[in-house]
Structure formats: C-alpha cells, structure tokens
N, C-alpha and C. Protein backbone atom coordinates (compact mmCIF):
# COMPACT_ATOMS: atom_id res chain seq x y z
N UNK A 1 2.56 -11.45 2.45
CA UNK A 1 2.14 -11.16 1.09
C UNK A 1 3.05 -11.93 0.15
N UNK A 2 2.43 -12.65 -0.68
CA UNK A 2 3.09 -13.47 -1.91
C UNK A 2 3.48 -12.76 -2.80
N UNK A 3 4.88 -13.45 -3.89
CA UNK A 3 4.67 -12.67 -5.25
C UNK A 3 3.16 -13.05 -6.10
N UNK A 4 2.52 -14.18 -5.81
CA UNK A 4 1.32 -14.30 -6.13
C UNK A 4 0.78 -13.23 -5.91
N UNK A 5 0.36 -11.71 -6.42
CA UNK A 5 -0.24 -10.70 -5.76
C UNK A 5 -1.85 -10.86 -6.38
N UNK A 6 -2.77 -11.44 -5.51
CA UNK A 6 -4.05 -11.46 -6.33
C UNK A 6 -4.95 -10.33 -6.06
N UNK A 7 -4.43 -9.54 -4.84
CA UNK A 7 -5.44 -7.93 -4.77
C UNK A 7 -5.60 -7.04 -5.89
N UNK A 8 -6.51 -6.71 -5.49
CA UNK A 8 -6.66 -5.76 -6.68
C UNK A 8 -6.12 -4.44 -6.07
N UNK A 9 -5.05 -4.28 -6.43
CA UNK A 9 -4.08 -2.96 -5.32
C UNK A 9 -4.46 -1.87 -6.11
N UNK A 10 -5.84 -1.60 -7.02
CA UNK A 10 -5.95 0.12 -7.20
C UNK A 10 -7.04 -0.16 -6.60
N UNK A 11 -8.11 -0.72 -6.45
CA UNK A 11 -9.34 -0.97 -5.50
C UNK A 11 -8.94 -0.67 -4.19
N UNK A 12 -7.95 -1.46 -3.63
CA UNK A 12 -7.16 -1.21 -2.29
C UNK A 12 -6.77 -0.06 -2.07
N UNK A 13 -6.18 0.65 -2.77
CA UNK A 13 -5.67 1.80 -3.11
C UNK A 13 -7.27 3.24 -2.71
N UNK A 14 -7.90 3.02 -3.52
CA UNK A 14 -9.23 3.71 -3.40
C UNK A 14 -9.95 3.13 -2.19
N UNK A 15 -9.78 2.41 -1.68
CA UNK A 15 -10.59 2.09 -0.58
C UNK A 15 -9.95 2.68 1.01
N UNK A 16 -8.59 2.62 0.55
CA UNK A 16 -7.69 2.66 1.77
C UNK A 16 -7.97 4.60 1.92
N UNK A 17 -7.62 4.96 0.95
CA UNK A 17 -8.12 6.66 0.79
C UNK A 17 -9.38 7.50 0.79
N UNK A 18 -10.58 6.43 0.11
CA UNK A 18 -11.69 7.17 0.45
C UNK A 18 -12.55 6.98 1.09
N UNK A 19 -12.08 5.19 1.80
CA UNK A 19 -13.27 4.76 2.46
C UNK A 19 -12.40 4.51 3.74
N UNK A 20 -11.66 4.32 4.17
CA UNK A 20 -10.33 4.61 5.13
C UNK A 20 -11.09 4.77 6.64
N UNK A 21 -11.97 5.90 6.27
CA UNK A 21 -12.74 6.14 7.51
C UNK A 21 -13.72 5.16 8.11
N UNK A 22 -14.19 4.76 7.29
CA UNK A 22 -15.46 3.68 7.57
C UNK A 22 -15.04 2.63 7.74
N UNK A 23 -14.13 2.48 7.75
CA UNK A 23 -13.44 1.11 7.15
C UNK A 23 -12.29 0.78 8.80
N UNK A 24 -11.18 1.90 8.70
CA UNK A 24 -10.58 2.54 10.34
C UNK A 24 -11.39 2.46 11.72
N UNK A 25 -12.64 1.35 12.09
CA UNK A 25 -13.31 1.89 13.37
C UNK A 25 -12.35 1.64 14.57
N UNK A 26 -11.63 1.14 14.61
CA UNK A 26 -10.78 1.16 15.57
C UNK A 26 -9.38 1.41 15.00
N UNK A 27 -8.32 1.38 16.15
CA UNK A 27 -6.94 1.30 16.04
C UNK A 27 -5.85 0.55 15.19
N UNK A 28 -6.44 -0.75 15.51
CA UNK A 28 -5.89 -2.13 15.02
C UNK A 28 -6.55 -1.82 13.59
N UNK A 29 -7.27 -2.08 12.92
CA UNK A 29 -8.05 -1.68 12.02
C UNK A 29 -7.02 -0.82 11.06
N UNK A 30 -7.03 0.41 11.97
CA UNK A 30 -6.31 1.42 10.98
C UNK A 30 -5.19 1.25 10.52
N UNK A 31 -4.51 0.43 11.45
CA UNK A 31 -2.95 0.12 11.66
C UNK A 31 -2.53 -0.74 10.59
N UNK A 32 -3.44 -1.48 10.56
CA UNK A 32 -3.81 -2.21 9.56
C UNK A 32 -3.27 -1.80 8.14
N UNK A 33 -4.41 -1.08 7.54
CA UNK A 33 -4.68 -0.77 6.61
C UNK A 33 -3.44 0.37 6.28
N UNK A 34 -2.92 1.27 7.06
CA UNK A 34 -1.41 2.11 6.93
C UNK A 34 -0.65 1.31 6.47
N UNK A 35 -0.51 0.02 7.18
CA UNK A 35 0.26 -0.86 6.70
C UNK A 35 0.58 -1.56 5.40
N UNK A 36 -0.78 -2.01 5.44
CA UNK A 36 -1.13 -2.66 3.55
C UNK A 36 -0.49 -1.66 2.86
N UNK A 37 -0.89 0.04 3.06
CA UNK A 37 -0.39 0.98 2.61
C UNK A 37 1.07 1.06 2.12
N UNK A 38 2.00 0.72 2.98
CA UNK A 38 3.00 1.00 2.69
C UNK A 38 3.68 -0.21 1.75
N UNK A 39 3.12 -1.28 1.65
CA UNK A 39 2.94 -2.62 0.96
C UNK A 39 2.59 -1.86 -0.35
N UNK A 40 1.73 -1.93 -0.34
CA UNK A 40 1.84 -1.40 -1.63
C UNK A 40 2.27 -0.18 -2.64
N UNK A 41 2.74 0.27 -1.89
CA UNK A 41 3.79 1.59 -2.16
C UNK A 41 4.77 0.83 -2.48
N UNK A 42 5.39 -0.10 -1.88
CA UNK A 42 6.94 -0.92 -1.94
C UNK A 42 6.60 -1.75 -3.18
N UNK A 43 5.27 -2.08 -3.56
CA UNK A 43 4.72 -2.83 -5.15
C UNK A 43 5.18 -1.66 -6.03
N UNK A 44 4.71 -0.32 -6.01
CA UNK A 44 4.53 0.68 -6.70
C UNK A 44 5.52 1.13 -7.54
N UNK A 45 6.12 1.10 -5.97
CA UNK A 45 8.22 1.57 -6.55
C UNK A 45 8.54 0.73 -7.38
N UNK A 46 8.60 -0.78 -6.94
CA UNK A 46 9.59 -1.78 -8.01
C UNK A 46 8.97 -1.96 -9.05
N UNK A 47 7.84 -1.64 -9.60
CA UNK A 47 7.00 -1.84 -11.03
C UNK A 47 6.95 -0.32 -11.36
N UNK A 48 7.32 0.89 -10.82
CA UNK A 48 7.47 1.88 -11.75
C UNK A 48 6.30 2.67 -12.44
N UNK A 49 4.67 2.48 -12.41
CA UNK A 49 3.63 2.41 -12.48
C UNK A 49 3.88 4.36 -11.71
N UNK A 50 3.85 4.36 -10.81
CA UNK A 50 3.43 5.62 -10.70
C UNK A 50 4.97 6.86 -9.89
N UNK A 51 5.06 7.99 -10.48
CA UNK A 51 5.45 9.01 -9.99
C UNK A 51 6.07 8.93 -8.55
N UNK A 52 7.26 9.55 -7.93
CA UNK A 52 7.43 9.83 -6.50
C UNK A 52 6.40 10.60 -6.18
N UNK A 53 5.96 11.76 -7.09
CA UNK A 53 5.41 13.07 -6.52
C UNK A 53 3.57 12.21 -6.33
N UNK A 54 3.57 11.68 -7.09
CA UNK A 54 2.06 10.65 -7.37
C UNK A 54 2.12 9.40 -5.99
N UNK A 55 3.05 9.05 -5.31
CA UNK A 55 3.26 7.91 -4.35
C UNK A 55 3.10 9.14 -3.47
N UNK A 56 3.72 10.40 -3.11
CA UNK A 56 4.15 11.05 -1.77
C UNK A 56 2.14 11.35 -1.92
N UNK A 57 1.83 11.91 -2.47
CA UNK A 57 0.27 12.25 -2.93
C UNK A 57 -0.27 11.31 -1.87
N UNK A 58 -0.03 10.17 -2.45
CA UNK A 58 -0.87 9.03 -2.22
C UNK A 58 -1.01 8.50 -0.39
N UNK A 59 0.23 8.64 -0.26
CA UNK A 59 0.25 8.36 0.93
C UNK A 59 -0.06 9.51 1.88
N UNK A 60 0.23 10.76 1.63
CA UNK A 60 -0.74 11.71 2.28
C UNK A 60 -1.49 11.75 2.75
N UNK A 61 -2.62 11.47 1.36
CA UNK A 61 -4.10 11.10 1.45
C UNK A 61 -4.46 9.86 2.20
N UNK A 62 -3.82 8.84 2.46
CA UNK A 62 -3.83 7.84 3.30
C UNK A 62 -3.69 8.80 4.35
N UNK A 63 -2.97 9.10 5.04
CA UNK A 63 -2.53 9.99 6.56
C UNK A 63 -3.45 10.09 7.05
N UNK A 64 -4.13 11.31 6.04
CA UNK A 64 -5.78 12.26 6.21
C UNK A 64 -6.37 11.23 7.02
N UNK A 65 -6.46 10.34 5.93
CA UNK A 65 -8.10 9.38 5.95
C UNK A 65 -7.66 8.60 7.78
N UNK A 66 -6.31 8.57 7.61
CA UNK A 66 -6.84 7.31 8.97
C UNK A 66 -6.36 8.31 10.29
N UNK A 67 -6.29 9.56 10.10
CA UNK A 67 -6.05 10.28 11.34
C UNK A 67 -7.47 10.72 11.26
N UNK A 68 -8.69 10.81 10.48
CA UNK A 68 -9.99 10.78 11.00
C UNK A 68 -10.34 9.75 11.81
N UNK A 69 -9.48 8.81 11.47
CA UNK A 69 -10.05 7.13 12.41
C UNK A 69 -9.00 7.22 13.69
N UNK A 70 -8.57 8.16 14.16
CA UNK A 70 -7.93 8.46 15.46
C UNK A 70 -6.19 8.23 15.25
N UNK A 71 -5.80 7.51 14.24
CA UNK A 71 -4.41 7.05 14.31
C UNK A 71 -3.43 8.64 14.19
N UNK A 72 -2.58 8.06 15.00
CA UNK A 72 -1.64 10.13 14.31
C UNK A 72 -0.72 9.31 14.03
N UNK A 73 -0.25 10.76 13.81
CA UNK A 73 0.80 10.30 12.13
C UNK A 73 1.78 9.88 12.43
N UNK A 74 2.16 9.41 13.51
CA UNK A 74 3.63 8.88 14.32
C UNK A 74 2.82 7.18 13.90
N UNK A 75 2.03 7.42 14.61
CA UNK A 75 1.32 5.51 14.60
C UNK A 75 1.13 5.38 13.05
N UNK A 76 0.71 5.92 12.03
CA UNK A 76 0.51 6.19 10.44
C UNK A 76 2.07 5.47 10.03
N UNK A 77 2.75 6.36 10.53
CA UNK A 77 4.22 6.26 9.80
C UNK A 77 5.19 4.82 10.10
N UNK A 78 4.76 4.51 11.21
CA UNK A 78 5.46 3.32 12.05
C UNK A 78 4.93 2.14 11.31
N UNK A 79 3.70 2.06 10.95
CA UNK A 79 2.79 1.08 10.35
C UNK A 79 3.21 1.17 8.84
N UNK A 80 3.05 2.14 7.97
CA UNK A 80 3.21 2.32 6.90
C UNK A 80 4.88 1.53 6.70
N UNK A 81 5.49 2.11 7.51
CA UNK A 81 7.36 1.99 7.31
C UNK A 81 7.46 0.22 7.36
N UNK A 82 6.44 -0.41 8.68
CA UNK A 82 6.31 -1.88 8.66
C UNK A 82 6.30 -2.42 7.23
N UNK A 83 4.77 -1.99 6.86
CA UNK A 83 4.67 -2.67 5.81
C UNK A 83 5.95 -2.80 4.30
N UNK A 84 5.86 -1.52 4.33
CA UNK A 84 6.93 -1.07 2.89
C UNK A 84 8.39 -1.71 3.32
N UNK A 85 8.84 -2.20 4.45
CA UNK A 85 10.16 -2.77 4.50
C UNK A 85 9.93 -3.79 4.74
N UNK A 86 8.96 -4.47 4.97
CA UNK A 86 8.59 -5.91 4.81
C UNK A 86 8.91 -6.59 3.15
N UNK A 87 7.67 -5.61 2.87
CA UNK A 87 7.63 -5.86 0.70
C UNK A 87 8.55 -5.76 0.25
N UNK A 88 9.26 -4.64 0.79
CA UNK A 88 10.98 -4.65 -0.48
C UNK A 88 11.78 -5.84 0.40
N UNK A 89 12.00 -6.16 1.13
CA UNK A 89 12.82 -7.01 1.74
C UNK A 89 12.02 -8.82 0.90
N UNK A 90 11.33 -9.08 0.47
CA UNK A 90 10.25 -10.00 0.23
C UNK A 90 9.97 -9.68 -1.75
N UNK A 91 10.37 -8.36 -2.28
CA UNK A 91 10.04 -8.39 -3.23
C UNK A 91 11.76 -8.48 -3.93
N UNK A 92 12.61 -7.67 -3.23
CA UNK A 92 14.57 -8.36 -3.29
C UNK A 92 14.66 -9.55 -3.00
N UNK A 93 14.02 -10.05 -2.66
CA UNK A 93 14.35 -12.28 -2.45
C UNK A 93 13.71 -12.85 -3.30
N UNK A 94 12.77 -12.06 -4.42
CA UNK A 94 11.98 -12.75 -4.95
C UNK A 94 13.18 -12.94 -6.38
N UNK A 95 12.68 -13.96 -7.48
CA UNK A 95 13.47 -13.67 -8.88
C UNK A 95 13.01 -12.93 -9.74
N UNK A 96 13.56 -12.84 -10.52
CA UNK A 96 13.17 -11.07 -11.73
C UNK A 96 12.23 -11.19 -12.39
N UNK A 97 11.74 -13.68 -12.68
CA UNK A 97 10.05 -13.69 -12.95
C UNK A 97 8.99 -13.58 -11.82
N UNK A 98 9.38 -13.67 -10.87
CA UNK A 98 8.29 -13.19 -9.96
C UNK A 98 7.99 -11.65 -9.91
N UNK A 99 9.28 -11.15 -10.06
CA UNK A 99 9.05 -9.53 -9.86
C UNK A 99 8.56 -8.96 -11.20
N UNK A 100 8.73 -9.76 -12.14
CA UNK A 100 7.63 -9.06 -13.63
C UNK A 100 6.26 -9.73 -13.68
N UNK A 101 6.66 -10.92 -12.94
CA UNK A 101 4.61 -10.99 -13.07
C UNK A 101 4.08 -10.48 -11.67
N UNK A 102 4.55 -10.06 -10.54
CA UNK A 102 4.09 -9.16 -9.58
C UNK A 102 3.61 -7.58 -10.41
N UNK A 103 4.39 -7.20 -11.26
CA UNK A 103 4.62 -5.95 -11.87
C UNK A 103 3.10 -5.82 -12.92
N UNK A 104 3.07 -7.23 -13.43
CA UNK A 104 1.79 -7.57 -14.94
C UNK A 104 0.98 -7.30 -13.73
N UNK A 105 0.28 -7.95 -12.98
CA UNK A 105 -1.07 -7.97 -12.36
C UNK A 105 -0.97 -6.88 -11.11
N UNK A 106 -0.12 -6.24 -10.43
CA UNK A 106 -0.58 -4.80 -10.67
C UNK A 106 -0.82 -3.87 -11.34
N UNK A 107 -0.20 -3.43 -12.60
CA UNK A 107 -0.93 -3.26 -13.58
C UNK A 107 -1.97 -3.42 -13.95
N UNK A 108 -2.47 -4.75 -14.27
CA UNK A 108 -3.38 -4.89 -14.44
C UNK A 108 -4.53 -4.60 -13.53
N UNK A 109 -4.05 -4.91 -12.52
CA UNK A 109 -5.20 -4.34 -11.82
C UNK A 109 -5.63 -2.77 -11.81
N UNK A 110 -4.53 -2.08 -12.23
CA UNK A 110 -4.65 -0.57 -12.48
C UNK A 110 -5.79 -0.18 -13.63
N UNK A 111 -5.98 -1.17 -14.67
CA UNK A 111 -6.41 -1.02 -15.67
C UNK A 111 -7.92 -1.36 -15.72
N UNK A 112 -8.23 -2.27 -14.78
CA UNK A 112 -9.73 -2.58 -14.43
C UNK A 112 -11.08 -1.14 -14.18
C-alpha cells in the first residue's frame, strides 16, 4: 500500500463489515480482507478521523462478519495485526507531506 492512498477506505470500510460475508467465500479471501482491515485502522489512527472506542467498534464488526465466512478470531487477529503493522511501519517511513496528504484523501473519502 502507497502513501498514494487512492481507495476509497469508508466504502472499504462498509464493504469489509456489511458485505464481508459475500465477499469472504473462502479463507484466503477472508484473510484478506481482515487484513486490509487492519490497514486501515493503522490509516485511521495516524489521521485521527475516528475514536478508539469507534476503531475497537469497527473492528469487532469486522470479526462478526468474517467469522460467518469461517475465519475465527485467532486467524481474524493474526491477519488484522499483519496488516496494521505493516501500515504503521510504511506510514513512520513515510514524510509528514505524505502523511497529511494520506490523512486529506482519507478524509475525503469519508466525506463522499
């Protein structure tokens, strides 16, 4: 993942939570998507955009959705932890203009 962030990480966000299931048909799949998860949680934190109690929420509701798609929450957590120490490790190497225009277009994408 670039500081170029061109997802739309509240679409991602809603997709990963309500469509999670449909989306989860297999393992790899789910693993997947826990992952992105925790990616963008590690966006979340360094732009300040939302709440601990609003992130712990969030990722919850991620849990739910992909332990309907068979993953348990050991495989959830391992994946999630991938992603989110990938991003902060990748978003700390970045410079303080990459990390404010990473910060603008999540936002912005919040706002769509």
């Amino acid at each position: 993942m670039s500081f170029s962030l061109r997802l739309n990480f509240l679409t991602a966000a809603v997709t990963i939570s309500l469509a999670g299931p449909a989306l989860a048909q297999d393992a790899a799949t789910a693993q997947k998507l826990a992952e992105f998860g925790g990616q963008m949680h590690a966006v979340a934190v360094a732009c300040g955009d939302y709440t601990p109690s609003q992130l712990s929420e969030m990722k919850a509701e991620q849990q739910r959705s992909m332990a309907t798609s068979g993953l348990s929450a050991a495989e959830f957590e391992t994946a999630f932890q991938q992603g989110l120490q990938a991003t902060q490790k990748k978003i700390a190497s970045g410079t303080a203009q990459q990390r404010t225009q990473m910060c603008e277009q999540f936002s912005a994408a919040g706002k769509r």
